[in-house]
Protein backbone atom coordinates (compact mmCIF):
# COMPACT_ATOMS: atom_id res chain seq x y z
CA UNK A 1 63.24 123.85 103.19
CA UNK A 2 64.55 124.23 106.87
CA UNK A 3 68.14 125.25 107.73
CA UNK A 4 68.57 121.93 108.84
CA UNK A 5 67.99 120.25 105.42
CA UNK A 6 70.01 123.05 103.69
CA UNK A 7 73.02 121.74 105.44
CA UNK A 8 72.42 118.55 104.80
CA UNK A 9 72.34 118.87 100.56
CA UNK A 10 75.08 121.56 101.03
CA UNK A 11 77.26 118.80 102.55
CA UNK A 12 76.40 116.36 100.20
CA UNK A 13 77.24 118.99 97.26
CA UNK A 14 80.52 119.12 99.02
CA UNK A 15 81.12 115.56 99.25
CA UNK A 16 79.97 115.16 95.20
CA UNK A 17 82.17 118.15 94.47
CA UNK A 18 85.58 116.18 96.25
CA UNK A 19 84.18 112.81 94.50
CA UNK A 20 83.95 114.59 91.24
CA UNK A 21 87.34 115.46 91.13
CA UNK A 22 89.00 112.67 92.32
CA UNK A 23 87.12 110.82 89.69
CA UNK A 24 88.47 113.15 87.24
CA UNK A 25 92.04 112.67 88.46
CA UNK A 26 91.38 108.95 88.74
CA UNK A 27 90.19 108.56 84.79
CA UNK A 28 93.30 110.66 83.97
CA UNK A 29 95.24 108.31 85.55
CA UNK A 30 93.95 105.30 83.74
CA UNK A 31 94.25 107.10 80.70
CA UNK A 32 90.81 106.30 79.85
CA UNK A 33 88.95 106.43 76.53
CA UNK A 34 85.53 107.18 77.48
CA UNK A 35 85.87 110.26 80.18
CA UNK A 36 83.46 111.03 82.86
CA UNK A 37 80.04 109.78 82.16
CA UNK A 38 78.28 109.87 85.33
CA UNK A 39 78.36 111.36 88.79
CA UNK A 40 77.95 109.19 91.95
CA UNK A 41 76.01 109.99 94.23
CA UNK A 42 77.35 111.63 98.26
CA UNK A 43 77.19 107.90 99.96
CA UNK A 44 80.77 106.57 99.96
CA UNK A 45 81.86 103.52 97.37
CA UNK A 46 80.67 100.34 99.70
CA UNK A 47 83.27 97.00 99.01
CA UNK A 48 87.07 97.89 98.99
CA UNK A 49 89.33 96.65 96.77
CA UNK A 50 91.71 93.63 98.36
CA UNK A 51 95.34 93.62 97.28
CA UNK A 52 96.70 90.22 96.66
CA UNK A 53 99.58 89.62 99.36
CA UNK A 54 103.49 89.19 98.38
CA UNK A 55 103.31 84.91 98.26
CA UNK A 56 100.26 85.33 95.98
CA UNK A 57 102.18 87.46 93.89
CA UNK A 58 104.34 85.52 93.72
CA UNK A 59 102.82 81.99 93.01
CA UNK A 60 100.91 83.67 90.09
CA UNK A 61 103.62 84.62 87.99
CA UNK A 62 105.74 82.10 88.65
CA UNK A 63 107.34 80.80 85.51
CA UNK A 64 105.85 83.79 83.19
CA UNK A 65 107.68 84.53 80.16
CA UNK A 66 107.62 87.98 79.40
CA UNK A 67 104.63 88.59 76.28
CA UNK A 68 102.54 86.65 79.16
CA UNK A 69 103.68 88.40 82.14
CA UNK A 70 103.10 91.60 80.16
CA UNK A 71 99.32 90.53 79.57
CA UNK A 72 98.85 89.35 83.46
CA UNK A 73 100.03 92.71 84.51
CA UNK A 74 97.69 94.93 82.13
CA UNK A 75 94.65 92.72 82.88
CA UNK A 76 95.25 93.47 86.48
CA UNK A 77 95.58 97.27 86.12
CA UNK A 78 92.10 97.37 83.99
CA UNK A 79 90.47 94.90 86.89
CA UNK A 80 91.66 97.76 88.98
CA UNK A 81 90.19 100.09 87.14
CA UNK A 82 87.04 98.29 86.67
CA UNK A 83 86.85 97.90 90.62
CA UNK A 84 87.12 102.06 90.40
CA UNK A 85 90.40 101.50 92.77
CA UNK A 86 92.45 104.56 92.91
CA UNK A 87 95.92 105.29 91.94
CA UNK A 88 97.04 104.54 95.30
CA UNK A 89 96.12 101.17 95.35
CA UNK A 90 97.60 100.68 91.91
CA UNK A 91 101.07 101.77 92.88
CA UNK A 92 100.81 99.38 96.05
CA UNK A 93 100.06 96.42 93.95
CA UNK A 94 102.65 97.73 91.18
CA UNK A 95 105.44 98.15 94.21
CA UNK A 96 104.38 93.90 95.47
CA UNK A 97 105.34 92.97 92.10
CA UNK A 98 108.59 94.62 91.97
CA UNK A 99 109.15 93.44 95.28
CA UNK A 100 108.90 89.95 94.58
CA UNK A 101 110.55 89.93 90.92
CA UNK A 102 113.12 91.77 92.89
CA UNK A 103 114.31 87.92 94.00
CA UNK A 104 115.41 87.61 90.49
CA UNK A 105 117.60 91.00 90.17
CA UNK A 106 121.23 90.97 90.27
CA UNK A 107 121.42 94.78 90.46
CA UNK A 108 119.91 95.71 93.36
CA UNK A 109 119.31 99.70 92.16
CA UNK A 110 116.88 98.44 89.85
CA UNK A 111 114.78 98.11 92.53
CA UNK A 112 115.10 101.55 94.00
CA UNK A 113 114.66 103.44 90.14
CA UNK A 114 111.28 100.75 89.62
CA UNK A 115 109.99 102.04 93.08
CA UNK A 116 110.72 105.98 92.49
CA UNK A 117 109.22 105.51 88.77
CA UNK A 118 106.43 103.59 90.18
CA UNK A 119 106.00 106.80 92.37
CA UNK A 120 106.51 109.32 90.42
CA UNK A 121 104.46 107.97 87.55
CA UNK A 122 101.05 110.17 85.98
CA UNK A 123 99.55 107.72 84.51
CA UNK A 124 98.78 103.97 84.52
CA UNK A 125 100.69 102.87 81.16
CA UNK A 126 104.21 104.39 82.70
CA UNK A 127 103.84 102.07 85.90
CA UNK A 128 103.32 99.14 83.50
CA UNK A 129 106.60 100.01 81.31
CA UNK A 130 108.50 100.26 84.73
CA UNK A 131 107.13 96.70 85.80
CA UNK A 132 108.26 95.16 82.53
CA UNK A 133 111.57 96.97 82.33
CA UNK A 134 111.96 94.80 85.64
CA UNK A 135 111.09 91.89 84.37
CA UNK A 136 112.99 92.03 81.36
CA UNK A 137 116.23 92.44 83.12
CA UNK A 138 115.08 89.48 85.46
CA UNK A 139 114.50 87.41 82.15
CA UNK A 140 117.92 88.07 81.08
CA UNK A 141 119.47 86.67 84.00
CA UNK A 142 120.50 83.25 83.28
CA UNK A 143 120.23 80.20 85.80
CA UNK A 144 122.65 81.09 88.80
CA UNK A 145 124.56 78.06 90.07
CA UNK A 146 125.39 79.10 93.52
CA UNK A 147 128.96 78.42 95.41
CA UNK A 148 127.97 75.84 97.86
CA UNK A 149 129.42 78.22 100.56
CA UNK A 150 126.51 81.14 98.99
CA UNK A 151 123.92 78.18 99.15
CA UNK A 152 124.57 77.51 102.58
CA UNK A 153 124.34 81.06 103.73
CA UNK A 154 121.14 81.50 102.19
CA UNK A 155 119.95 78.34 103.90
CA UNK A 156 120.64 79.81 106.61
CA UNK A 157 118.70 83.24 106.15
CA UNK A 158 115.63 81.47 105.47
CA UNK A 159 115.59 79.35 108.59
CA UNK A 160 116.91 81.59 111.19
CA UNK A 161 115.78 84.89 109.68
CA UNK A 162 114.19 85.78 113.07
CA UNK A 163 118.13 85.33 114.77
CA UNK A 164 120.28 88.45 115.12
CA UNK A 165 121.89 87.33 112.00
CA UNK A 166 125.31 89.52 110.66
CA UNK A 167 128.09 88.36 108.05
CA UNK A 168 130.42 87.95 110.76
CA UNK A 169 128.32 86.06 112.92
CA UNK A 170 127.69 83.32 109.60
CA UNK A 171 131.00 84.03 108.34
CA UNK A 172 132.39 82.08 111.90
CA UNK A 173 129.89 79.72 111.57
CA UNK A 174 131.11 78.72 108.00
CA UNK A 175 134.45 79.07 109.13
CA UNK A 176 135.60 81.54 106.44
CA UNK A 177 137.05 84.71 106.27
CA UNK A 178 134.00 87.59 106.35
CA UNK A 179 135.45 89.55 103.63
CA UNK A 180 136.08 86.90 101.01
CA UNK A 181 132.39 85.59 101.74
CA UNK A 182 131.23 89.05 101.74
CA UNK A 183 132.43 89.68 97.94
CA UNK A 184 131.56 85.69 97.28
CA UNK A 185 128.14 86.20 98.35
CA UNK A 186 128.00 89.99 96.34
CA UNK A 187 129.30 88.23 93.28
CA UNK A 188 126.65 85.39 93.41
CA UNK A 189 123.46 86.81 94.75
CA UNK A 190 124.31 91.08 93.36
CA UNK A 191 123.75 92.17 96.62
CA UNK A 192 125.24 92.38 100.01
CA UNK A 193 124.35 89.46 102.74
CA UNK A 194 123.26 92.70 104.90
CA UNK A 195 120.33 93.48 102.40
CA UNK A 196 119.69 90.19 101.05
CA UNK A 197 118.84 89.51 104.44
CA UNK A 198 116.77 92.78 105.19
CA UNK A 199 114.96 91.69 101.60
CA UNK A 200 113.86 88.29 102.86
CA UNK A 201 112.90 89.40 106.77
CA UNK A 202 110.64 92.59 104.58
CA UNK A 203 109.11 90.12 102.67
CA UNK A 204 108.12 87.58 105.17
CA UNK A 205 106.51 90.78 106.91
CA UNK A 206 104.62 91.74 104.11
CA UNK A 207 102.94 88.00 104.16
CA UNK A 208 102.40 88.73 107.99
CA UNK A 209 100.69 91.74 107.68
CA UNK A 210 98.68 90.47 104.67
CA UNK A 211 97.70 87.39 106.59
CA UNK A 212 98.23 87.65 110.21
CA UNK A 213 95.69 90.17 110.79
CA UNK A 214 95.59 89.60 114.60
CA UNK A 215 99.34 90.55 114.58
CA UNK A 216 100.52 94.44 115.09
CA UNK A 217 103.24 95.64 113.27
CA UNK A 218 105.43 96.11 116.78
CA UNK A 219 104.88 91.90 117.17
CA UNK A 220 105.43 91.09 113.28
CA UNK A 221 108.44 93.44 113.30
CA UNK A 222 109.94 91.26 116.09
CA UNK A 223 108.86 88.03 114.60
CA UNK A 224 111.01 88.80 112.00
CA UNK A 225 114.41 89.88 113.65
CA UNK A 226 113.80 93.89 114.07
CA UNK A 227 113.62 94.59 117.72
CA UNK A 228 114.34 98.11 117.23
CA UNK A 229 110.86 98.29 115.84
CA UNK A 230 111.55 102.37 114.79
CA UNK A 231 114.51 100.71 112.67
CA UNK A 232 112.03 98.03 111.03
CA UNK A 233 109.57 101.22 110.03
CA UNK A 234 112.16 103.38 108.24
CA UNK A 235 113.36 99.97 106.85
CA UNK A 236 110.04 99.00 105.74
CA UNK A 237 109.24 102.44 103.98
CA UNK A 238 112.48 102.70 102.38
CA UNK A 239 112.04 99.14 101.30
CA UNK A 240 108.38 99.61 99.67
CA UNK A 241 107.73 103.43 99.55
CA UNK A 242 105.00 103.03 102.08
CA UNK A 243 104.62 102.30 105.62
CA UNK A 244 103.52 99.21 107.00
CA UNK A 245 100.26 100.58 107.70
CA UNK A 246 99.39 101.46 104.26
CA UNK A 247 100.65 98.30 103.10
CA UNK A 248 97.89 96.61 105.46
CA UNK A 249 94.78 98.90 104.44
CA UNK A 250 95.77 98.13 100.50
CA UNK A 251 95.27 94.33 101.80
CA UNK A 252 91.96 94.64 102.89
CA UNK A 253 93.00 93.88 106.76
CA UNK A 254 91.88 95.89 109.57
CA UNK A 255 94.69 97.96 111.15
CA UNK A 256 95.44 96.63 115.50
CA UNK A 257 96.47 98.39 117.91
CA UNK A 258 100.32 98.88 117.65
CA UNK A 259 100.20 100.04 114.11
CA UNK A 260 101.94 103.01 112.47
């Protein structure tokens, strides 16, 4: 054996070494039964796993009750874990979920604890009780019959999102005082108009950067009303615990230039 080759299986000893243990972590993860059983080989895992995007999240649990949203959700962790996708992905696909049952929640905290549980979470069955702890408390929210003043606001976030929208600004249009329709709006939706607004704009970027692949992040963040585009990034991570970036590789779409 020349030098040459020695290099060659010492670098693919390497590589099986790193793939061993990640494999490792990633069964610990999953929590699963049957342990390591076999060692790939140095050539990397060919076909990556494609997140589904925030609207197709959304259209496929749409009127779930919760034993059935509870089976959805499990069957999609083990396809994940079938498709050897790492914990990563899992948590990105976990974090779309609470993002769109987030629609539903009148306490907008919920949120925040789902997304640092989500995060902080060892193994696979703890991100699945913070999921359904989300949509339990969405289940127990009854029918909301919106003020007609709420209604119209709302109306108006979903069709001029892209505007340099503020309460004020709607609050003149309405011709109503901002602070009653502040605390009116609060009351109805159990958030402010100020994030209610930065929820929808996030999630119509999300379905941009899952579909639009053509689109940079810069472009998308614009689209949607941000043109302090270092505002939309700190936004978006806050919003979904990763940056937009990320977001797009779980999707399966190529990062363009732009991109952070």
């Amino acid at each position: 054996m020349i030098i040459g080759d020695i290099g060659i299986v010492d670098g693919c000893l390497r590589q099986a070494y790193r793939q061993l243990v990640a494999e490792i972590a990633r069964q610990y993860f999953f929590e699963s039964p049957s342990g390591l059983q076999w060692l790939a080989n140095c050539k990397p895992t060919e076909g990556a796993v494609v997140l589904p995007g925030y609207s197709q999240v959304k259209e496929a649990i749409k009127g779930f009750d919760l034993p059935v949203f509870k089976e959805w959700f499990v069957a999609q962790t083990k396809w994940l874990e079938n498709a050897s996708a790492s914990d990563i992905l899992v948590r990105q696909f976990a974090l779309i979920v609470v993002l769109v049952l987030n629609e539903k929640l009148l306490k907008s905290e919920r949120k925040t604890k789902a997304i640092a549980a989500i995060n902080k979470a060892t193994v696979v069955s703890e991100i699945e009780r913070a999921i359904i702890k989300v949509f339990q408390e969405t289940n127990t929210v009854e029918q909301r019959h919106l003020t007609a003043n709420v209604a119209a606001m709302c109306q108006i976030v979903e069709k001029r999102y892209a505007e340099p929208l503020s309460l004020g600004s709607v609050a003149q249009e309405l011709h109503l005082n901002a602070v009653y329709l502040g605390q009116l709006f609060k009351q109805d939706m159990g958030r402010s108009f100020s994030q209610y607004l930065n929820d929808y704009r996030i999630n119509i970027a999300l379905d941009m950067l899952h579909n639009a692949k053509y689109y940079d992040v810069n472009y998308i963040a614009s689209f949607v009303g941000y043109q302090n585009h270092g505002y939309f990034y700190r936004l978006f991570k806050q919003q979904t615990g990763m940056t937009p970036s990320e977001y797009r590789e779980g999707t399966g779409v190529t990062d363009t230039v732009g991109q952070r």
